[in-house]
N, C-alpha and C. Protein backbone atom coordinates (compact mmCIF):
# COMPACT_ATOMS: atom_id res chain seq x y z
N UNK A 1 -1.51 -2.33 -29.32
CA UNK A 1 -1.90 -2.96 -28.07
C UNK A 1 -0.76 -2.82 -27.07
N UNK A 2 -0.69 -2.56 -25.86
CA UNK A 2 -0.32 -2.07 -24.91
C UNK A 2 0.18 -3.50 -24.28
N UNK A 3 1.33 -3.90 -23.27
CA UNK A 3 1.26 -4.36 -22.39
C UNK A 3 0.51 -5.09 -21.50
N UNK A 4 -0.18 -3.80 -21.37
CA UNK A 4 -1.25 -3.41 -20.17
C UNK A 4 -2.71 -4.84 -20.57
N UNK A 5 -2.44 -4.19 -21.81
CA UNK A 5 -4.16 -4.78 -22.43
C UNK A 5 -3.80 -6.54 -23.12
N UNK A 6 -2.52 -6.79 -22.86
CA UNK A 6 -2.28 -8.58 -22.74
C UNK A 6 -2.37 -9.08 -21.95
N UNK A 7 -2.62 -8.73 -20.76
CA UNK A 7 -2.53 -9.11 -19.35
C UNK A 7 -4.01 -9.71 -19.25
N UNK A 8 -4.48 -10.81 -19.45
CA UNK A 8 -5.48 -11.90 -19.40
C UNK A 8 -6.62 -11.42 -18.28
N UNK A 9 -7.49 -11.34 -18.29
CA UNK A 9 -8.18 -11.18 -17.04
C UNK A 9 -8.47 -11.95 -16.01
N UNK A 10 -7.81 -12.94 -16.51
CA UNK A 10 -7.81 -14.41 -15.46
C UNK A 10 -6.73 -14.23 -14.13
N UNK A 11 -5.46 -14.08 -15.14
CA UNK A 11 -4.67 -13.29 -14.65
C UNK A 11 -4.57 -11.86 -13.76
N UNK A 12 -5.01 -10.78 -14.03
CA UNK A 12 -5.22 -10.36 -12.97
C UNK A 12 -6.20 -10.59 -11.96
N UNK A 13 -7.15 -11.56 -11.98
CA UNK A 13 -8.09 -11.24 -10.89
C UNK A 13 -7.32 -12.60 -10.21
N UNK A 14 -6.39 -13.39 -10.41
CA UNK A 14 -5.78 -14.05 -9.40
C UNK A 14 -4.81 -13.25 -8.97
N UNK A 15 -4.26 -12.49 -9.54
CA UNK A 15 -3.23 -11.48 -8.86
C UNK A 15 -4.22 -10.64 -7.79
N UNK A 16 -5.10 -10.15 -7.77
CA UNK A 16 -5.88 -9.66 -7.54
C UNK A 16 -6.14 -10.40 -6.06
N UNK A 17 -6.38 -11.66 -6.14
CA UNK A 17 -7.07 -12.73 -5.04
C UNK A 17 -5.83 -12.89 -4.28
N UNK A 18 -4.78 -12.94 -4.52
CA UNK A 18 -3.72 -13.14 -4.06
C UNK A 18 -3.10 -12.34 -2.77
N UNK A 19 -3.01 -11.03 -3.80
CA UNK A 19 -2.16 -10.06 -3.11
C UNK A 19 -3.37 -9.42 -2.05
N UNK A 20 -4.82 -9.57 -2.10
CA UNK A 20 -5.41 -9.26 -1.34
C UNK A 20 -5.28 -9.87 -0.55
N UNK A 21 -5.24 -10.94 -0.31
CA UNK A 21 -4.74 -12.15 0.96
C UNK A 21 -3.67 -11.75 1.02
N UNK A 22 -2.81 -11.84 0.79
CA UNK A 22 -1.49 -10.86 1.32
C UNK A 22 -1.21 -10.16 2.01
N UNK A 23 -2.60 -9.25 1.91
CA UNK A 23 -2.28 -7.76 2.76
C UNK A 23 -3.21 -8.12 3.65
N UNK A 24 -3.77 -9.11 3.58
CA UNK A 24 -5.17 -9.11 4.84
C UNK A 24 -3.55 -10.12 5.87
N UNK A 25 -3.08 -11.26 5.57
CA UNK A 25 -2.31 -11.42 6.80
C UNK A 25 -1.32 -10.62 6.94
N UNK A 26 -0.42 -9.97 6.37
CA UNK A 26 0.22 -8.98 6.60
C UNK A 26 -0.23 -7.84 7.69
N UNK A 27 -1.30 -7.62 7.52
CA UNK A 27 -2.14 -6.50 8.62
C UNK A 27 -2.98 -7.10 9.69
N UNK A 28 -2.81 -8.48 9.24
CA UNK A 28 -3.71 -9.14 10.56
C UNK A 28 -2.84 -9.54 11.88
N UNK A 29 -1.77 -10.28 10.60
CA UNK A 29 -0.84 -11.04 11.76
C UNK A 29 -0.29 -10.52 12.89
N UNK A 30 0.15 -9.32 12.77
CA UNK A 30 0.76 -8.22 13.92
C UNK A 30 -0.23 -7.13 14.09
N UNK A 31 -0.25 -6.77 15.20
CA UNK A 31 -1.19 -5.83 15.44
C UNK A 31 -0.97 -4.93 16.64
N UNK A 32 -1.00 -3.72 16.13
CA UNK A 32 -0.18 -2.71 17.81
C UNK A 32 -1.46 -1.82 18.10
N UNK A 33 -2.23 -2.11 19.10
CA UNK A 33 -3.42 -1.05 19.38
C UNK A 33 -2.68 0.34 20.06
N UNK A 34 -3.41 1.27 19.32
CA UNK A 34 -3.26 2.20 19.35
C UNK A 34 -4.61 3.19 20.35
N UNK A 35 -4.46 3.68 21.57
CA UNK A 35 -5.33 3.91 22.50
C UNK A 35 -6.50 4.81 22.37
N UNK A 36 -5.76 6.05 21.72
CA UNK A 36 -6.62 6.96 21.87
C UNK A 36 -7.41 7.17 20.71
N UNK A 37 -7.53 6.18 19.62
CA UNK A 37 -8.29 6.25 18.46
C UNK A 37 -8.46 4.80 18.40
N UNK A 38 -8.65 3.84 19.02
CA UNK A 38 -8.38 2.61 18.97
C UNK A 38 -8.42 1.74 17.59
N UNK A 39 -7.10 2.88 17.24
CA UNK A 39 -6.74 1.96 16.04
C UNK A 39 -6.00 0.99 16.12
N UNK A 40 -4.75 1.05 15.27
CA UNK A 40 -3.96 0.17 15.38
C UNK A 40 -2.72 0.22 14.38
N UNK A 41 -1.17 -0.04 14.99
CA UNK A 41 -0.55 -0.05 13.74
C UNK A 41 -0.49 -1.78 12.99
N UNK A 42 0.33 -1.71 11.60
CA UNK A 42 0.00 -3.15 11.52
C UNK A 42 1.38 -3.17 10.43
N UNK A 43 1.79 -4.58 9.61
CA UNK A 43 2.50 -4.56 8.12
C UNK A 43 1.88 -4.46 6.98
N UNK A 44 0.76 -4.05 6.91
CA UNK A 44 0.13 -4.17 5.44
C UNK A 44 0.65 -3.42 4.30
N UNK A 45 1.50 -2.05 5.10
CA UNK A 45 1.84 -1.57 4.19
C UNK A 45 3.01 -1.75 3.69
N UNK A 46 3.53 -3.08 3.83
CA UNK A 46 4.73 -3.67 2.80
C UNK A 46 3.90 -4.36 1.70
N UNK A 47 3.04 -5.01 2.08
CA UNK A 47 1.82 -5.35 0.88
C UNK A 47 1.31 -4.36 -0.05
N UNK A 48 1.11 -3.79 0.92
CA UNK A 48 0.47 -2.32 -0.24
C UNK A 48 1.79 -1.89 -1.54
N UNK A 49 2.68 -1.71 -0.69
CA UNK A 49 4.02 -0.66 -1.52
C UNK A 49 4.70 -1.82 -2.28
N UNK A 50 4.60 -3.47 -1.73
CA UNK A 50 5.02 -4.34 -2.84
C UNK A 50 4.08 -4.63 -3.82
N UNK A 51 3.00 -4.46 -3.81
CA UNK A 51 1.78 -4.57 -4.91
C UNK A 51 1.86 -3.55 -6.10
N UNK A 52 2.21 -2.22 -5.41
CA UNK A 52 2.19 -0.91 -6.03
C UNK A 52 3.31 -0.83 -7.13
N UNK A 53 4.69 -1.22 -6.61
CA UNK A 53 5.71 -1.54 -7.24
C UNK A 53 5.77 -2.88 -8.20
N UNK A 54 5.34 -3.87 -7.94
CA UNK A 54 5.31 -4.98 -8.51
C UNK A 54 4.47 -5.53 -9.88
N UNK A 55 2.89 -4.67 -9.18
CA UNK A 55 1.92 -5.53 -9.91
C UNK A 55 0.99 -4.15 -10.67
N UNK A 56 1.44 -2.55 -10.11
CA UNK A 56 0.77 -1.35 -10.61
C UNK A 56 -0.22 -0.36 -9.57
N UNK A 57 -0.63 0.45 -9.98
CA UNK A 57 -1.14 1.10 -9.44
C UNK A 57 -2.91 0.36 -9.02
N UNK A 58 -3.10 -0.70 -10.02
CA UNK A 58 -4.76 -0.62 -9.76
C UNK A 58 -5.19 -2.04 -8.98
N UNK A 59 -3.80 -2.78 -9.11
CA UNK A 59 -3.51 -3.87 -8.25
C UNK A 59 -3.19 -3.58 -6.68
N UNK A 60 -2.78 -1.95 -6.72
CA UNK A 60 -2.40 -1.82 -5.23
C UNK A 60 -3.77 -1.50 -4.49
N UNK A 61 -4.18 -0.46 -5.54
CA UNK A 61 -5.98 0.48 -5.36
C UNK A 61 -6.62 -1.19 -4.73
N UNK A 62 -6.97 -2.16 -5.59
CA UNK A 62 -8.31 -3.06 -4.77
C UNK A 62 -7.36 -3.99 -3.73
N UNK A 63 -6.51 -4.04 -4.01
CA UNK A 63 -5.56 -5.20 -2.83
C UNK A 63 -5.40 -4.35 -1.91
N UNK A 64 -4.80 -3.26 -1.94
CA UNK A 64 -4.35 -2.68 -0.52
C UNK A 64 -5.77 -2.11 0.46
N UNK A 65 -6.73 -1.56 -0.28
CA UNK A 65 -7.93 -1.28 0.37
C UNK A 65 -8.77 -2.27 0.70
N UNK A 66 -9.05 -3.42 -0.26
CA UNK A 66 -10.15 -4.38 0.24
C UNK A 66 -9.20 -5.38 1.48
N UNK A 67 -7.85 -5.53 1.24
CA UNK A 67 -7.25 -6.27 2.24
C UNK A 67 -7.10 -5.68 3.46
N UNK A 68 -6.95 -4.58 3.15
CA UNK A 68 -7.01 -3.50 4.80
C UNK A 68 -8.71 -3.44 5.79
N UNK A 69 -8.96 -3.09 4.72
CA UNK A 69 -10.60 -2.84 5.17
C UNK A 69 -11.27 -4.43 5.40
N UNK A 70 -10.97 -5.78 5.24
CA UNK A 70 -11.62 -6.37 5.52
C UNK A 70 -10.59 -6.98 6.94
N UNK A 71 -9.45 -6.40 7.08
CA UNK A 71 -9.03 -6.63 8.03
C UNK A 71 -9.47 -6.06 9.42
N UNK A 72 -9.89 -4.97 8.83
CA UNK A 72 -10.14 -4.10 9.93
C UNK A 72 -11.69 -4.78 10.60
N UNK A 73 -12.73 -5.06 9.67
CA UNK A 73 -14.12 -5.89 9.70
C UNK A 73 -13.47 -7.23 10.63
N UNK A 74 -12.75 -7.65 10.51
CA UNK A 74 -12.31 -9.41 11.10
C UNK A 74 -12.09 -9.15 12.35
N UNK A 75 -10.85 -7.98 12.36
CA UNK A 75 -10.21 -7.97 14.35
C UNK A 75 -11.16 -6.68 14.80
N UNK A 76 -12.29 -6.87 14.59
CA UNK A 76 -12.93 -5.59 15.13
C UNK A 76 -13.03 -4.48 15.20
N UNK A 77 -12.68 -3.69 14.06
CA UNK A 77 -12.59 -2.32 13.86
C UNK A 77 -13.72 -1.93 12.83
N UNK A 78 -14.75 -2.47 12.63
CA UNK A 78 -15.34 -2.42 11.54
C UNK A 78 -15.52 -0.67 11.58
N UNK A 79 -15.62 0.17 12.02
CA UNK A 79 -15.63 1.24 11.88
C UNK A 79 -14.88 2.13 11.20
N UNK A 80 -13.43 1.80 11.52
CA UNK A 80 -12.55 1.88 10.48
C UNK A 80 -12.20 1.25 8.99
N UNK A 81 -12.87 0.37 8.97
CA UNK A 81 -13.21 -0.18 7.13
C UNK A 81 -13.34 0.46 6.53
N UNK A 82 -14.39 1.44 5.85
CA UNK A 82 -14.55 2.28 5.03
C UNK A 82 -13.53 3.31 4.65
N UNK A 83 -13.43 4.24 5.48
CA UNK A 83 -11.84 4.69 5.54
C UNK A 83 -10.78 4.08 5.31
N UNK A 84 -10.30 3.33 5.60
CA UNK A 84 -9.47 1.85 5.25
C UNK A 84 -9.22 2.04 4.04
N UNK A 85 -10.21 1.05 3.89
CA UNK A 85 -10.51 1.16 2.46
C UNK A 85 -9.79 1.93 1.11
N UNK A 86 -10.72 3.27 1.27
CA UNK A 86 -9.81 4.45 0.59
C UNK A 86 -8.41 5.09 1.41
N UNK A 87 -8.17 5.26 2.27
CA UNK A 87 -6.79 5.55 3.05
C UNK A 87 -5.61 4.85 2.12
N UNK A 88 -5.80 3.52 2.61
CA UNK A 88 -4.97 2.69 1.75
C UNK A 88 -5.05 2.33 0.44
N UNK A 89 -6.04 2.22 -0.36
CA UNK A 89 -6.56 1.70 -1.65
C UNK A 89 -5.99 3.20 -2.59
N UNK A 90 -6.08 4.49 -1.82
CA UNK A 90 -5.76 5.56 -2.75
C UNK A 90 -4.07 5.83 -2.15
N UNK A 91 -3.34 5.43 -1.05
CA UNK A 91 -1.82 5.27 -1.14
C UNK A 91 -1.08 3.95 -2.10
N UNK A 92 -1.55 2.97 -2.29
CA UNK A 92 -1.08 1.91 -3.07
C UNK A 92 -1.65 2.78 -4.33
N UNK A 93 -2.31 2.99 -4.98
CA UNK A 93 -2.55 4.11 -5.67
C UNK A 93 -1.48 4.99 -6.41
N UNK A 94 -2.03 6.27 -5.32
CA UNK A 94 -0.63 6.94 -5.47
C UNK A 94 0.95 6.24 -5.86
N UNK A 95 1.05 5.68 -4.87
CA UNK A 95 2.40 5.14 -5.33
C UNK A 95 2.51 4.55 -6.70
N UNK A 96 1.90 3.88 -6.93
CA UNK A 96 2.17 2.72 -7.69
C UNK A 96 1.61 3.92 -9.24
N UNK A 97 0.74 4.63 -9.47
CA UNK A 97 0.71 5.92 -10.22
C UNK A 97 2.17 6.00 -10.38
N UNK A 98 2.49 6.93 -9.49
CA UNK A 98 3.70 7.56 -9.56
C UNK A 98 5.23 6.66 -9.88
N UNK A 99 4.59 5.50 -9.34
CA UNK A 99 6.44 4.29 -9.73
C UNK A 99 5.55 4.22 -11.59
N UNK A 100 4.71 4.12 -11.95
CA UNK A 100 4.77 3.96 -13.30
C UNK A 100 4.78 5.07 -14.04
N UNK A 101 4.79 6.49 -13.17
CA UNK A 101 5.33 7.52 -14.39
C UNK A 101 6.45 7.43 -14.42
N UNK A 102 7.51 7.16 -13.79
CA UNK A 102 8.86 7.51 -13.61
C UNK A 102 9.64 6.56 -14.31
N UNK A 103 9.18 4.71 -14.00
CA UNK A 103 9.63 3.97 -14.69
C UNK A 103 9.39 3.25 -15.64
N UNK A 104 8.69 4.18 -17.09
CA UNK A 104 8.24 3.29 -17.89
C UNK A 104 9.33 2.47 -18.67
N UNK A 105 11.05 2.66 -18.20
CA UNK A 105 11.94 2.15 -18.68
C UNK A 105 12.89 1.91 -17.57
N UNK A 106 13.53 1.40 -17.15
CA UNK A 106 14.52 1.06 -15.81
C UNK A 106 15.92 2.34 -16.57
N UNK A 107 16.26 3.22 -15.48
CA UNK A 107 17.07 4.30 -16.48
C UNK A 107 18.78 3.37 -15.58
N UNK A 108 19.52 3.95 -16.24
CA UNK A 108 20.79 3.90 -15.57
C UNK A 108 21.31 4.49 -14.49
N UNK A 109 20.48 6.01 -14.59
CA UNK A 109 20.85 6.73 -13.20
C UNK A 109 20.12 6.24 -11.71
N UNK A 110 21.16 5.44 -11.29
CA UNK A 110 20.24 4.92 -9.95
C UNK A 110 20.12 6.10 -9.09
N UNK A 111 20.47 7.28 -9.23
CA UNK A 111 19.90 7.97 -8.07
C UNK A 111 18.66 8.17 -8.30
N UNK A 112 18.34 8.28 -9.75
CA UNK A 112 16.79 8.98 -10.09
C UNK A 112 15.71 7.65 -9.56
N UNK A 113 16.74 6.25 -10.30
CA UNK A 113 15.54 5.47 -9.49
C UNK A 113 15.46 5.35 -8.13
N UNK A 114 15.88 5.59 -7.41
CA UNK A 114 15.79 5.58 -6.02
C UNK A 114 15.41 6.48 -5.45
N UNK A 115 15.68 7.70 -6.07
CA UNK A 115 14.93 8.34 -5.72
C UNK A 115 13.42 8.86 -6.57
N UNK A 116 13.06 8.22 -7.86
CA UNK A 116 11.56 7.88 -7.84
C UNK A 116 10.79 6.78 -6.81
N UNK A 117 11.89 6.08 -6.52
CA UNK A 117 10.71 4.49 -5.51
C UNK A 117 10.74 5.87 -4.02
N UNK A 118 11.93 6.64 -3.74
CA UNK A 118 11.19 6.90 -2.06
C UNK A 118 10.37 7.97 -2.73
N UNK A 119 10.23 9.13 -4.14
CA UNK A 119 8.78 9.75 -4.31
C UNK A 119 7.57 9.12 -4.05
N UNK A 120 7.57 8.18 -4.78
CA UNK A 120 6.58 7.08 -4.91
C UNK A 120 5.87 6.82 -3.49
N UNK A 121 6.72 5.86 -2.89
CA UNK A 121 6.32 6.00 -0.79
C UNK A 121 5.98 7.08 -0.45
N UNK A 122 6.53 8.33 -0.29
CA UNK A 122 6.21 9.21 -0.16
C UNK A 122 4.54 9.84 -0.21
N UNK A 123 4.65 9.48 -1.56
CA UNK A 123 3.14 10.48 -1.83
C UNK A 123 1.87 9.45 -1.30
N UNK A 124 1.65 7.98 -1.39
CA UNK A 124 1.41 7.12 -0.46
C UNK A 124 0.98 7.14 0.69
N UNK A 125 2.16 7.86 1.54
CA UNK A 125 2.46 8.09 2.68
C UNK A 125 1.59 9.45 2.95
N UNK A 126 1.95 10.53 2.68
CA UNK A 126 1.14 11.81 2.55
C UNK A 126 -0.12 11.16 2.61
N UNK A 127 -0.77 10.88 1.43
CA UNK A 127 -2.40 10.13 1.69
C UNK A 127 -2.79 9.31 3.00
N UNK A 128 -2.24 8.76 3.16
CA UNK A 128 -2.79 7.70 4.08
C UNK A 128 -2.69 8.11 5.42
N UNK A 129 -1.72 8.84 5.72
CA UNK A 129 -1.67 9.87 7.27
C UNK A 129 -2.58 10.83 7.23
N UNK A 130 -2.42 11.89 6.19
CA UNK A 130 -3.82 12.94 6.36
C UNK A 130 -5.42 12.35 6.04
N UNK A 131 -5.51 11.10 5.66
CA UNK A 131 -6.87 10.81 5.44
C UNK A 131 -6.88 10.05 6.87
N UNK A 132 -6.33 9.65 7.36
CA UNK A 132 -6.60 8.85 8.91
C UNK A 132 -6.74 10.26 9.75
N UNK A 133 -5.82 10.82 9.67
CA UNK A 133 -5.41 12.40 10.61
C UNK A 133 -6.94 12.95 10.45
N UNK A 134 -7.58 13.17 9.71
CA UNK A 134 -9.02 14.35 9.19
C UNK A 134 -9.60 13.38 9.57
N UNK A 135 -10.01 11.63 9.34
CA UNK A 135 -11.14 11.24 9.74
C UNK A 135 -11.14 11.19 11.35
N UNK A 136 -9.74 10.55 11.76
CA UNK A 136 -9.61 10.52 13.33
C UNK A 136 -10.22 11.98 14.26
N UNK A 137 -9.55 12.92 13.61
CA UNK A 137 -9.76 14.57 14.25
C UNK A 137 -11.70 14.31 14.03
N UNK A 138 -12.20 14.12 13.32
CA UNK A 138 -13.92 13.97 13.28
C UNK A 138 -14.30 13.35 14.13
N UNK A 139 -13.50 11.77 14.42
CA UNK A 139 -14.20 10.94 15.23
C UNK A 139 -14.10 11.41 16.87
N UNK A 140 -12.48 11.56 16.97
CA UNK A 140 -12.18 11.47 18.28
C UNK A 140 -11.04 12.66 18.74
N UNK A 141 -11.56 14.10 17.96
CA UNK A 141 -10.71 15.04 17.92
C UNK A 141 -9.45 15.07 17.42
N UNK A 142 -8.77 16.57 16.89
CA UNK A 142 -7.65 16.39 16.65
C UNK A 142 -6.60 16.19 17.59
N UNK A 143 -6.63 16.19 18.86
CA UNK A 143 -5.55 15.74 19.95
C UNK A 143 -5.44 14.52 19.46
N UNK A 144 -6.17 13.53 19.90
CA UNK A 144 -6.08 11.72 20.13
C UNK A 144 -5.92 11.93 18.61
N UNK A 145 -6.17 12.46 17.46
CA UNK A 145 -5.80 11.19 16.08
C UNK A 145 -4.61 12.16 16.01
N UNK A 146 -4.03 13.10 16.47
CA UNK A 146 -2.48 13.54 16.02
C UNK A 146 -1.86 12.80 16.86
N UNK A 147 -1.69 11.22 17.87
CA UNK A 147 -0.94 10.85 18.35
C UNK A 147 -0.80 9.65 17.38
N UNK A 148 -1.33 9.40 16.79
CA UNK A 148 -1.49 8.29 15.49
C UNK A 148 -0.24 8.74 14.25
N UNK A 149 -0.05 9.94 14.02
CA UNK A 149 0.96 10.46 13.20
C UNK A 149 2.28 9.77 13.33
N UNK A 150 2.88 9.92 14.44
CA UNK A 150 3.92 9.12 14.37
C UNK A 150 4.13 7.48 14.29
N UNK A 151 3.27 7.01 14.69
CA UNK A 151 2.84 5.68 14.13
C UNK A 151 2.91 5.13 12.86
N UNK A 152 1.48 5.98 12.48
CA UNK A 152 1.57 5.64 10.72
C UNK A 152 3.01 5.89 9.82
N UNK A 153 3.52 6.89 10.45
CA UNK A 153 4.66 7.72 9.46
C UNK A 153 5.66 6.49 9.48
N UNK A 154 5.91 5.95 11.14
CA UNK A 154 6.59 4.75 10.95
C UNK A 154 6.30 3.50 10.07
N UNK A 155 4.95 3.05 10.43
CA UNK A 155 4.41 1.89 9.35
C UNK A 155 4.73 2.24 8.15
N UNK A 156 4.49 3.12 7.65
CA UNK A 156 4.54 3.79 6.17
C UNK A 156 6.37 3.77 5.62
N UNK A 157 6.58 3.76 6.51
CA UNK A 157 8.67 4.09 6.49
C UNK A 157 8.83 3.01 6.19
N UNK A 158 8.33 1.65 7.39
CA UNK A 158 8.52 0.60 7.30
C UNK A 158 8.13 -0.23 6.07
N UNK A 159 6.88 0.00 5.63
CA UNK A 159 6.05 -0.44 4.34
C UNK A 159 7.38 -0.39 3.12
N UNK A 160 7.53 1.40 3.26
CA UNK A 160 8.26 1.65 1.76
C UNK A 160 9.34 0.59 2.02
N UNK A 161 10.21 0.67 2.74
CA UNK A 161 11.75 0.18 2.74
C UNK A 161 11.74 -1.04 2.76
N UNK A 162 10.39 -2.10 3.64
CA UNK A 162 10.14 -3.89 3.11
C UNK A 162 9.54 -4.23 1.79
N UNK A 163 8.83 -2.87 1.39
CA UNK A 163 7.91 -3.59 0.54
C UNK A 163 9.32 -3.06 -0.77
N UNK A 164 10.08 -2.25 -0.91
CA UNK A 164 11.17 -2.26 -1.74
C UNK A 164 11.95 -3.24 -1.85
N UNK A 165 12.40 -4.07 -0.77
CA UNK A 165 13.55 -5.11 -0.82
C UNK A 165 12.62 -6.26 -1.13
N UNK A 166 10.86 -6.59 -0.95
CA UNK A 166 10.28 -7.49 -0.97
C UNK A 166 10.51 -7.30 -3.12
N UNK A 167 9.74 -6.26 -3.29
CA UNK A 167 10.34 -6.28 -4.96
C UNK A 167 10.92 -6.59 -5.57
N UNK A 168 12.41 -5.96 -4.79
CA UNK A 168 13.74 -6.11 -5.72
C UNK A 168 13.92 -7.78 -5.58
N UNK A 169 13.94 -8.29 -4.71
CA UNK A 169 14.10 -9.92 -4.53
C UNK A 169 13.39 -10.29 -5.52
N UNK A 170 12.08 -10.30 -5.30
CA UNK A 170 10.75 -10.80 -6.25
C UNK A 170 11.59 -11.07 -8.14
N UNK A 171 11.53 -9.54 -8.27
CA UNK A 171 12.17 -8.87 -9.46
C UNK A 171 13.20 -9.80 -10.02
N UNK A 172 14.09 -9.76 -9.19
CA UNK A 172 15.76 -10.71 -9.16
C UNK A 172 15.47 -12.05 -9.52
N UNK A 173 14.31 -12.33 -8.75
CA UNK A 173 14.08 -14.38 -8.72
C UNK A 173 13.56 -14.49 -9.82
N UNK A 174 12.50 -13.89 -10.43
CA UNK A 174 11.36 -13.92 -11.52
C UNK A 174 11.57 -13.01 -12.29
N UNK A 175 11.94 -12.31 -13.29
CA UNK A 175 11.94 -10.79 -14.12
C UNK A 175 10.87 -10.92 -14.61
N UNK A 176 10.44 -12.21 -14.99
CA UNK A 176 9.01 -11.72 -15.87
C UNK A 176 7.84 -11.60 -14.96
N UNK A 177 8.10 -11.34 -13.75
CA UNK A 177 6.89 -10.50 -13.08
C UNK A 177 6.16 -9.46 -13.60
N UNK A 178 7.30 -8.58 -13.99
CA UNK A 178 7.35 -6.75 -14.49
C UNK A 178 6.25 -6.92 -15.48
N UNK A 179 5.72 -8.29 -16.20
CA UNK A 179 4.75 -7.93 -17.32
C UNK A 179 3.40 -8.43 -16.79
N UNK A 180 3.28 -7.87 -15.64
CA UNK A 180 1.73 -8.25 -14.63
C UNK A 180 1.33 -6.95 -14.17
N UNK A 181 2.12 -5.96 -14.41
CA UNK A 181 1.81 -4.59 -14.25
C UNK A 181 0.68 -4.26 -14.83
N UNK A 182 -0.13 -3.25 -13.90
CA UNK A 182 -1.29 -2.88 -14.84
C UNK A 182 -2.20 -1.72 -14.21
């Protein structure tokens, strides 16, 4: 038996309830409209990349997408929900994939871990810009959603580097977080 498969189901679906509220005020509370796709930038993705890191890859998948996407339904974007949705639900994803191939043991070489957590953001990041970039270019051409690029790339910068120090704190205060992974 695995880790993975002690983890109560009670237990995750309050982790679950949680961190989805998390990322819904995280992305609600601030909000930067964005004109020519009337999107928007937001913080969710410190939620996302602290979920991914913290709680796993499948905790980031329904928290980071259902909290994004119902954010987007609340301040009026319902159009952007669906996309949402998967944009973010498959970067918390990714990441959080990728932070659990790398660290199924905490190694000594901190460069490798540090530099698995910015792979990790990274590939995240990749997803969630080209799936906004291809749906935006459909909706409202590729001019107006390539002005969104530098935006996201920032949110996404921003995400990795809060939602890292939001961890390591977490990590530091509580260690037995690490066994909510899943």
């Amino acid at each position: 038996m695995t880790q993975e498969d002690r983890i109560p189901f009670v237990s995750r679906a309050a982790i679950l309830g949680i961190m989805t509220a998390v990322t819904v005020i995280f992305t609600y509370v601030i909000r930067i409209p964005i004109a020519p796709t009337r999107g928007y930038l937001n913080f969710g993705d410190v939620a996302i990349y602290f979920a991914a890191f913290t709680f796993g890859p499948w905790t980031a998948f329904i928290a980071g997408g259902l909290g994004t996407a119902l954010t987007d339904i609340m301040a009026g974007y319902a159009q952007w929900a669906p996309l949402t949705f998967f944009a973010h639900g498959l970067q918390g994803l990714a990441a959080g994939m990728l932070f659990k191939m790398f660290f199924k043991q905490e190694t000594d070489n901190k460069y490798s871990f540090w530099l698995g957590l910015f792979l990790s953001g990274i590939s995240g990041t990749i997803i969630m810009v080209l799936l906004y970039f291809t749906f935006g270019a459909m909706m409202f051409g590729a001019g107006a959603s390539a002005v969104e690029i530098p935006g996201n790339l920032l949110q996404n910068g921003a995400g990795i580097v809060l939602g890292i120090l939001l961890w390591s704190a977490v990590r530091k205060a509580y260690p037995p977080v690490s066994r909510f992974r899943w």
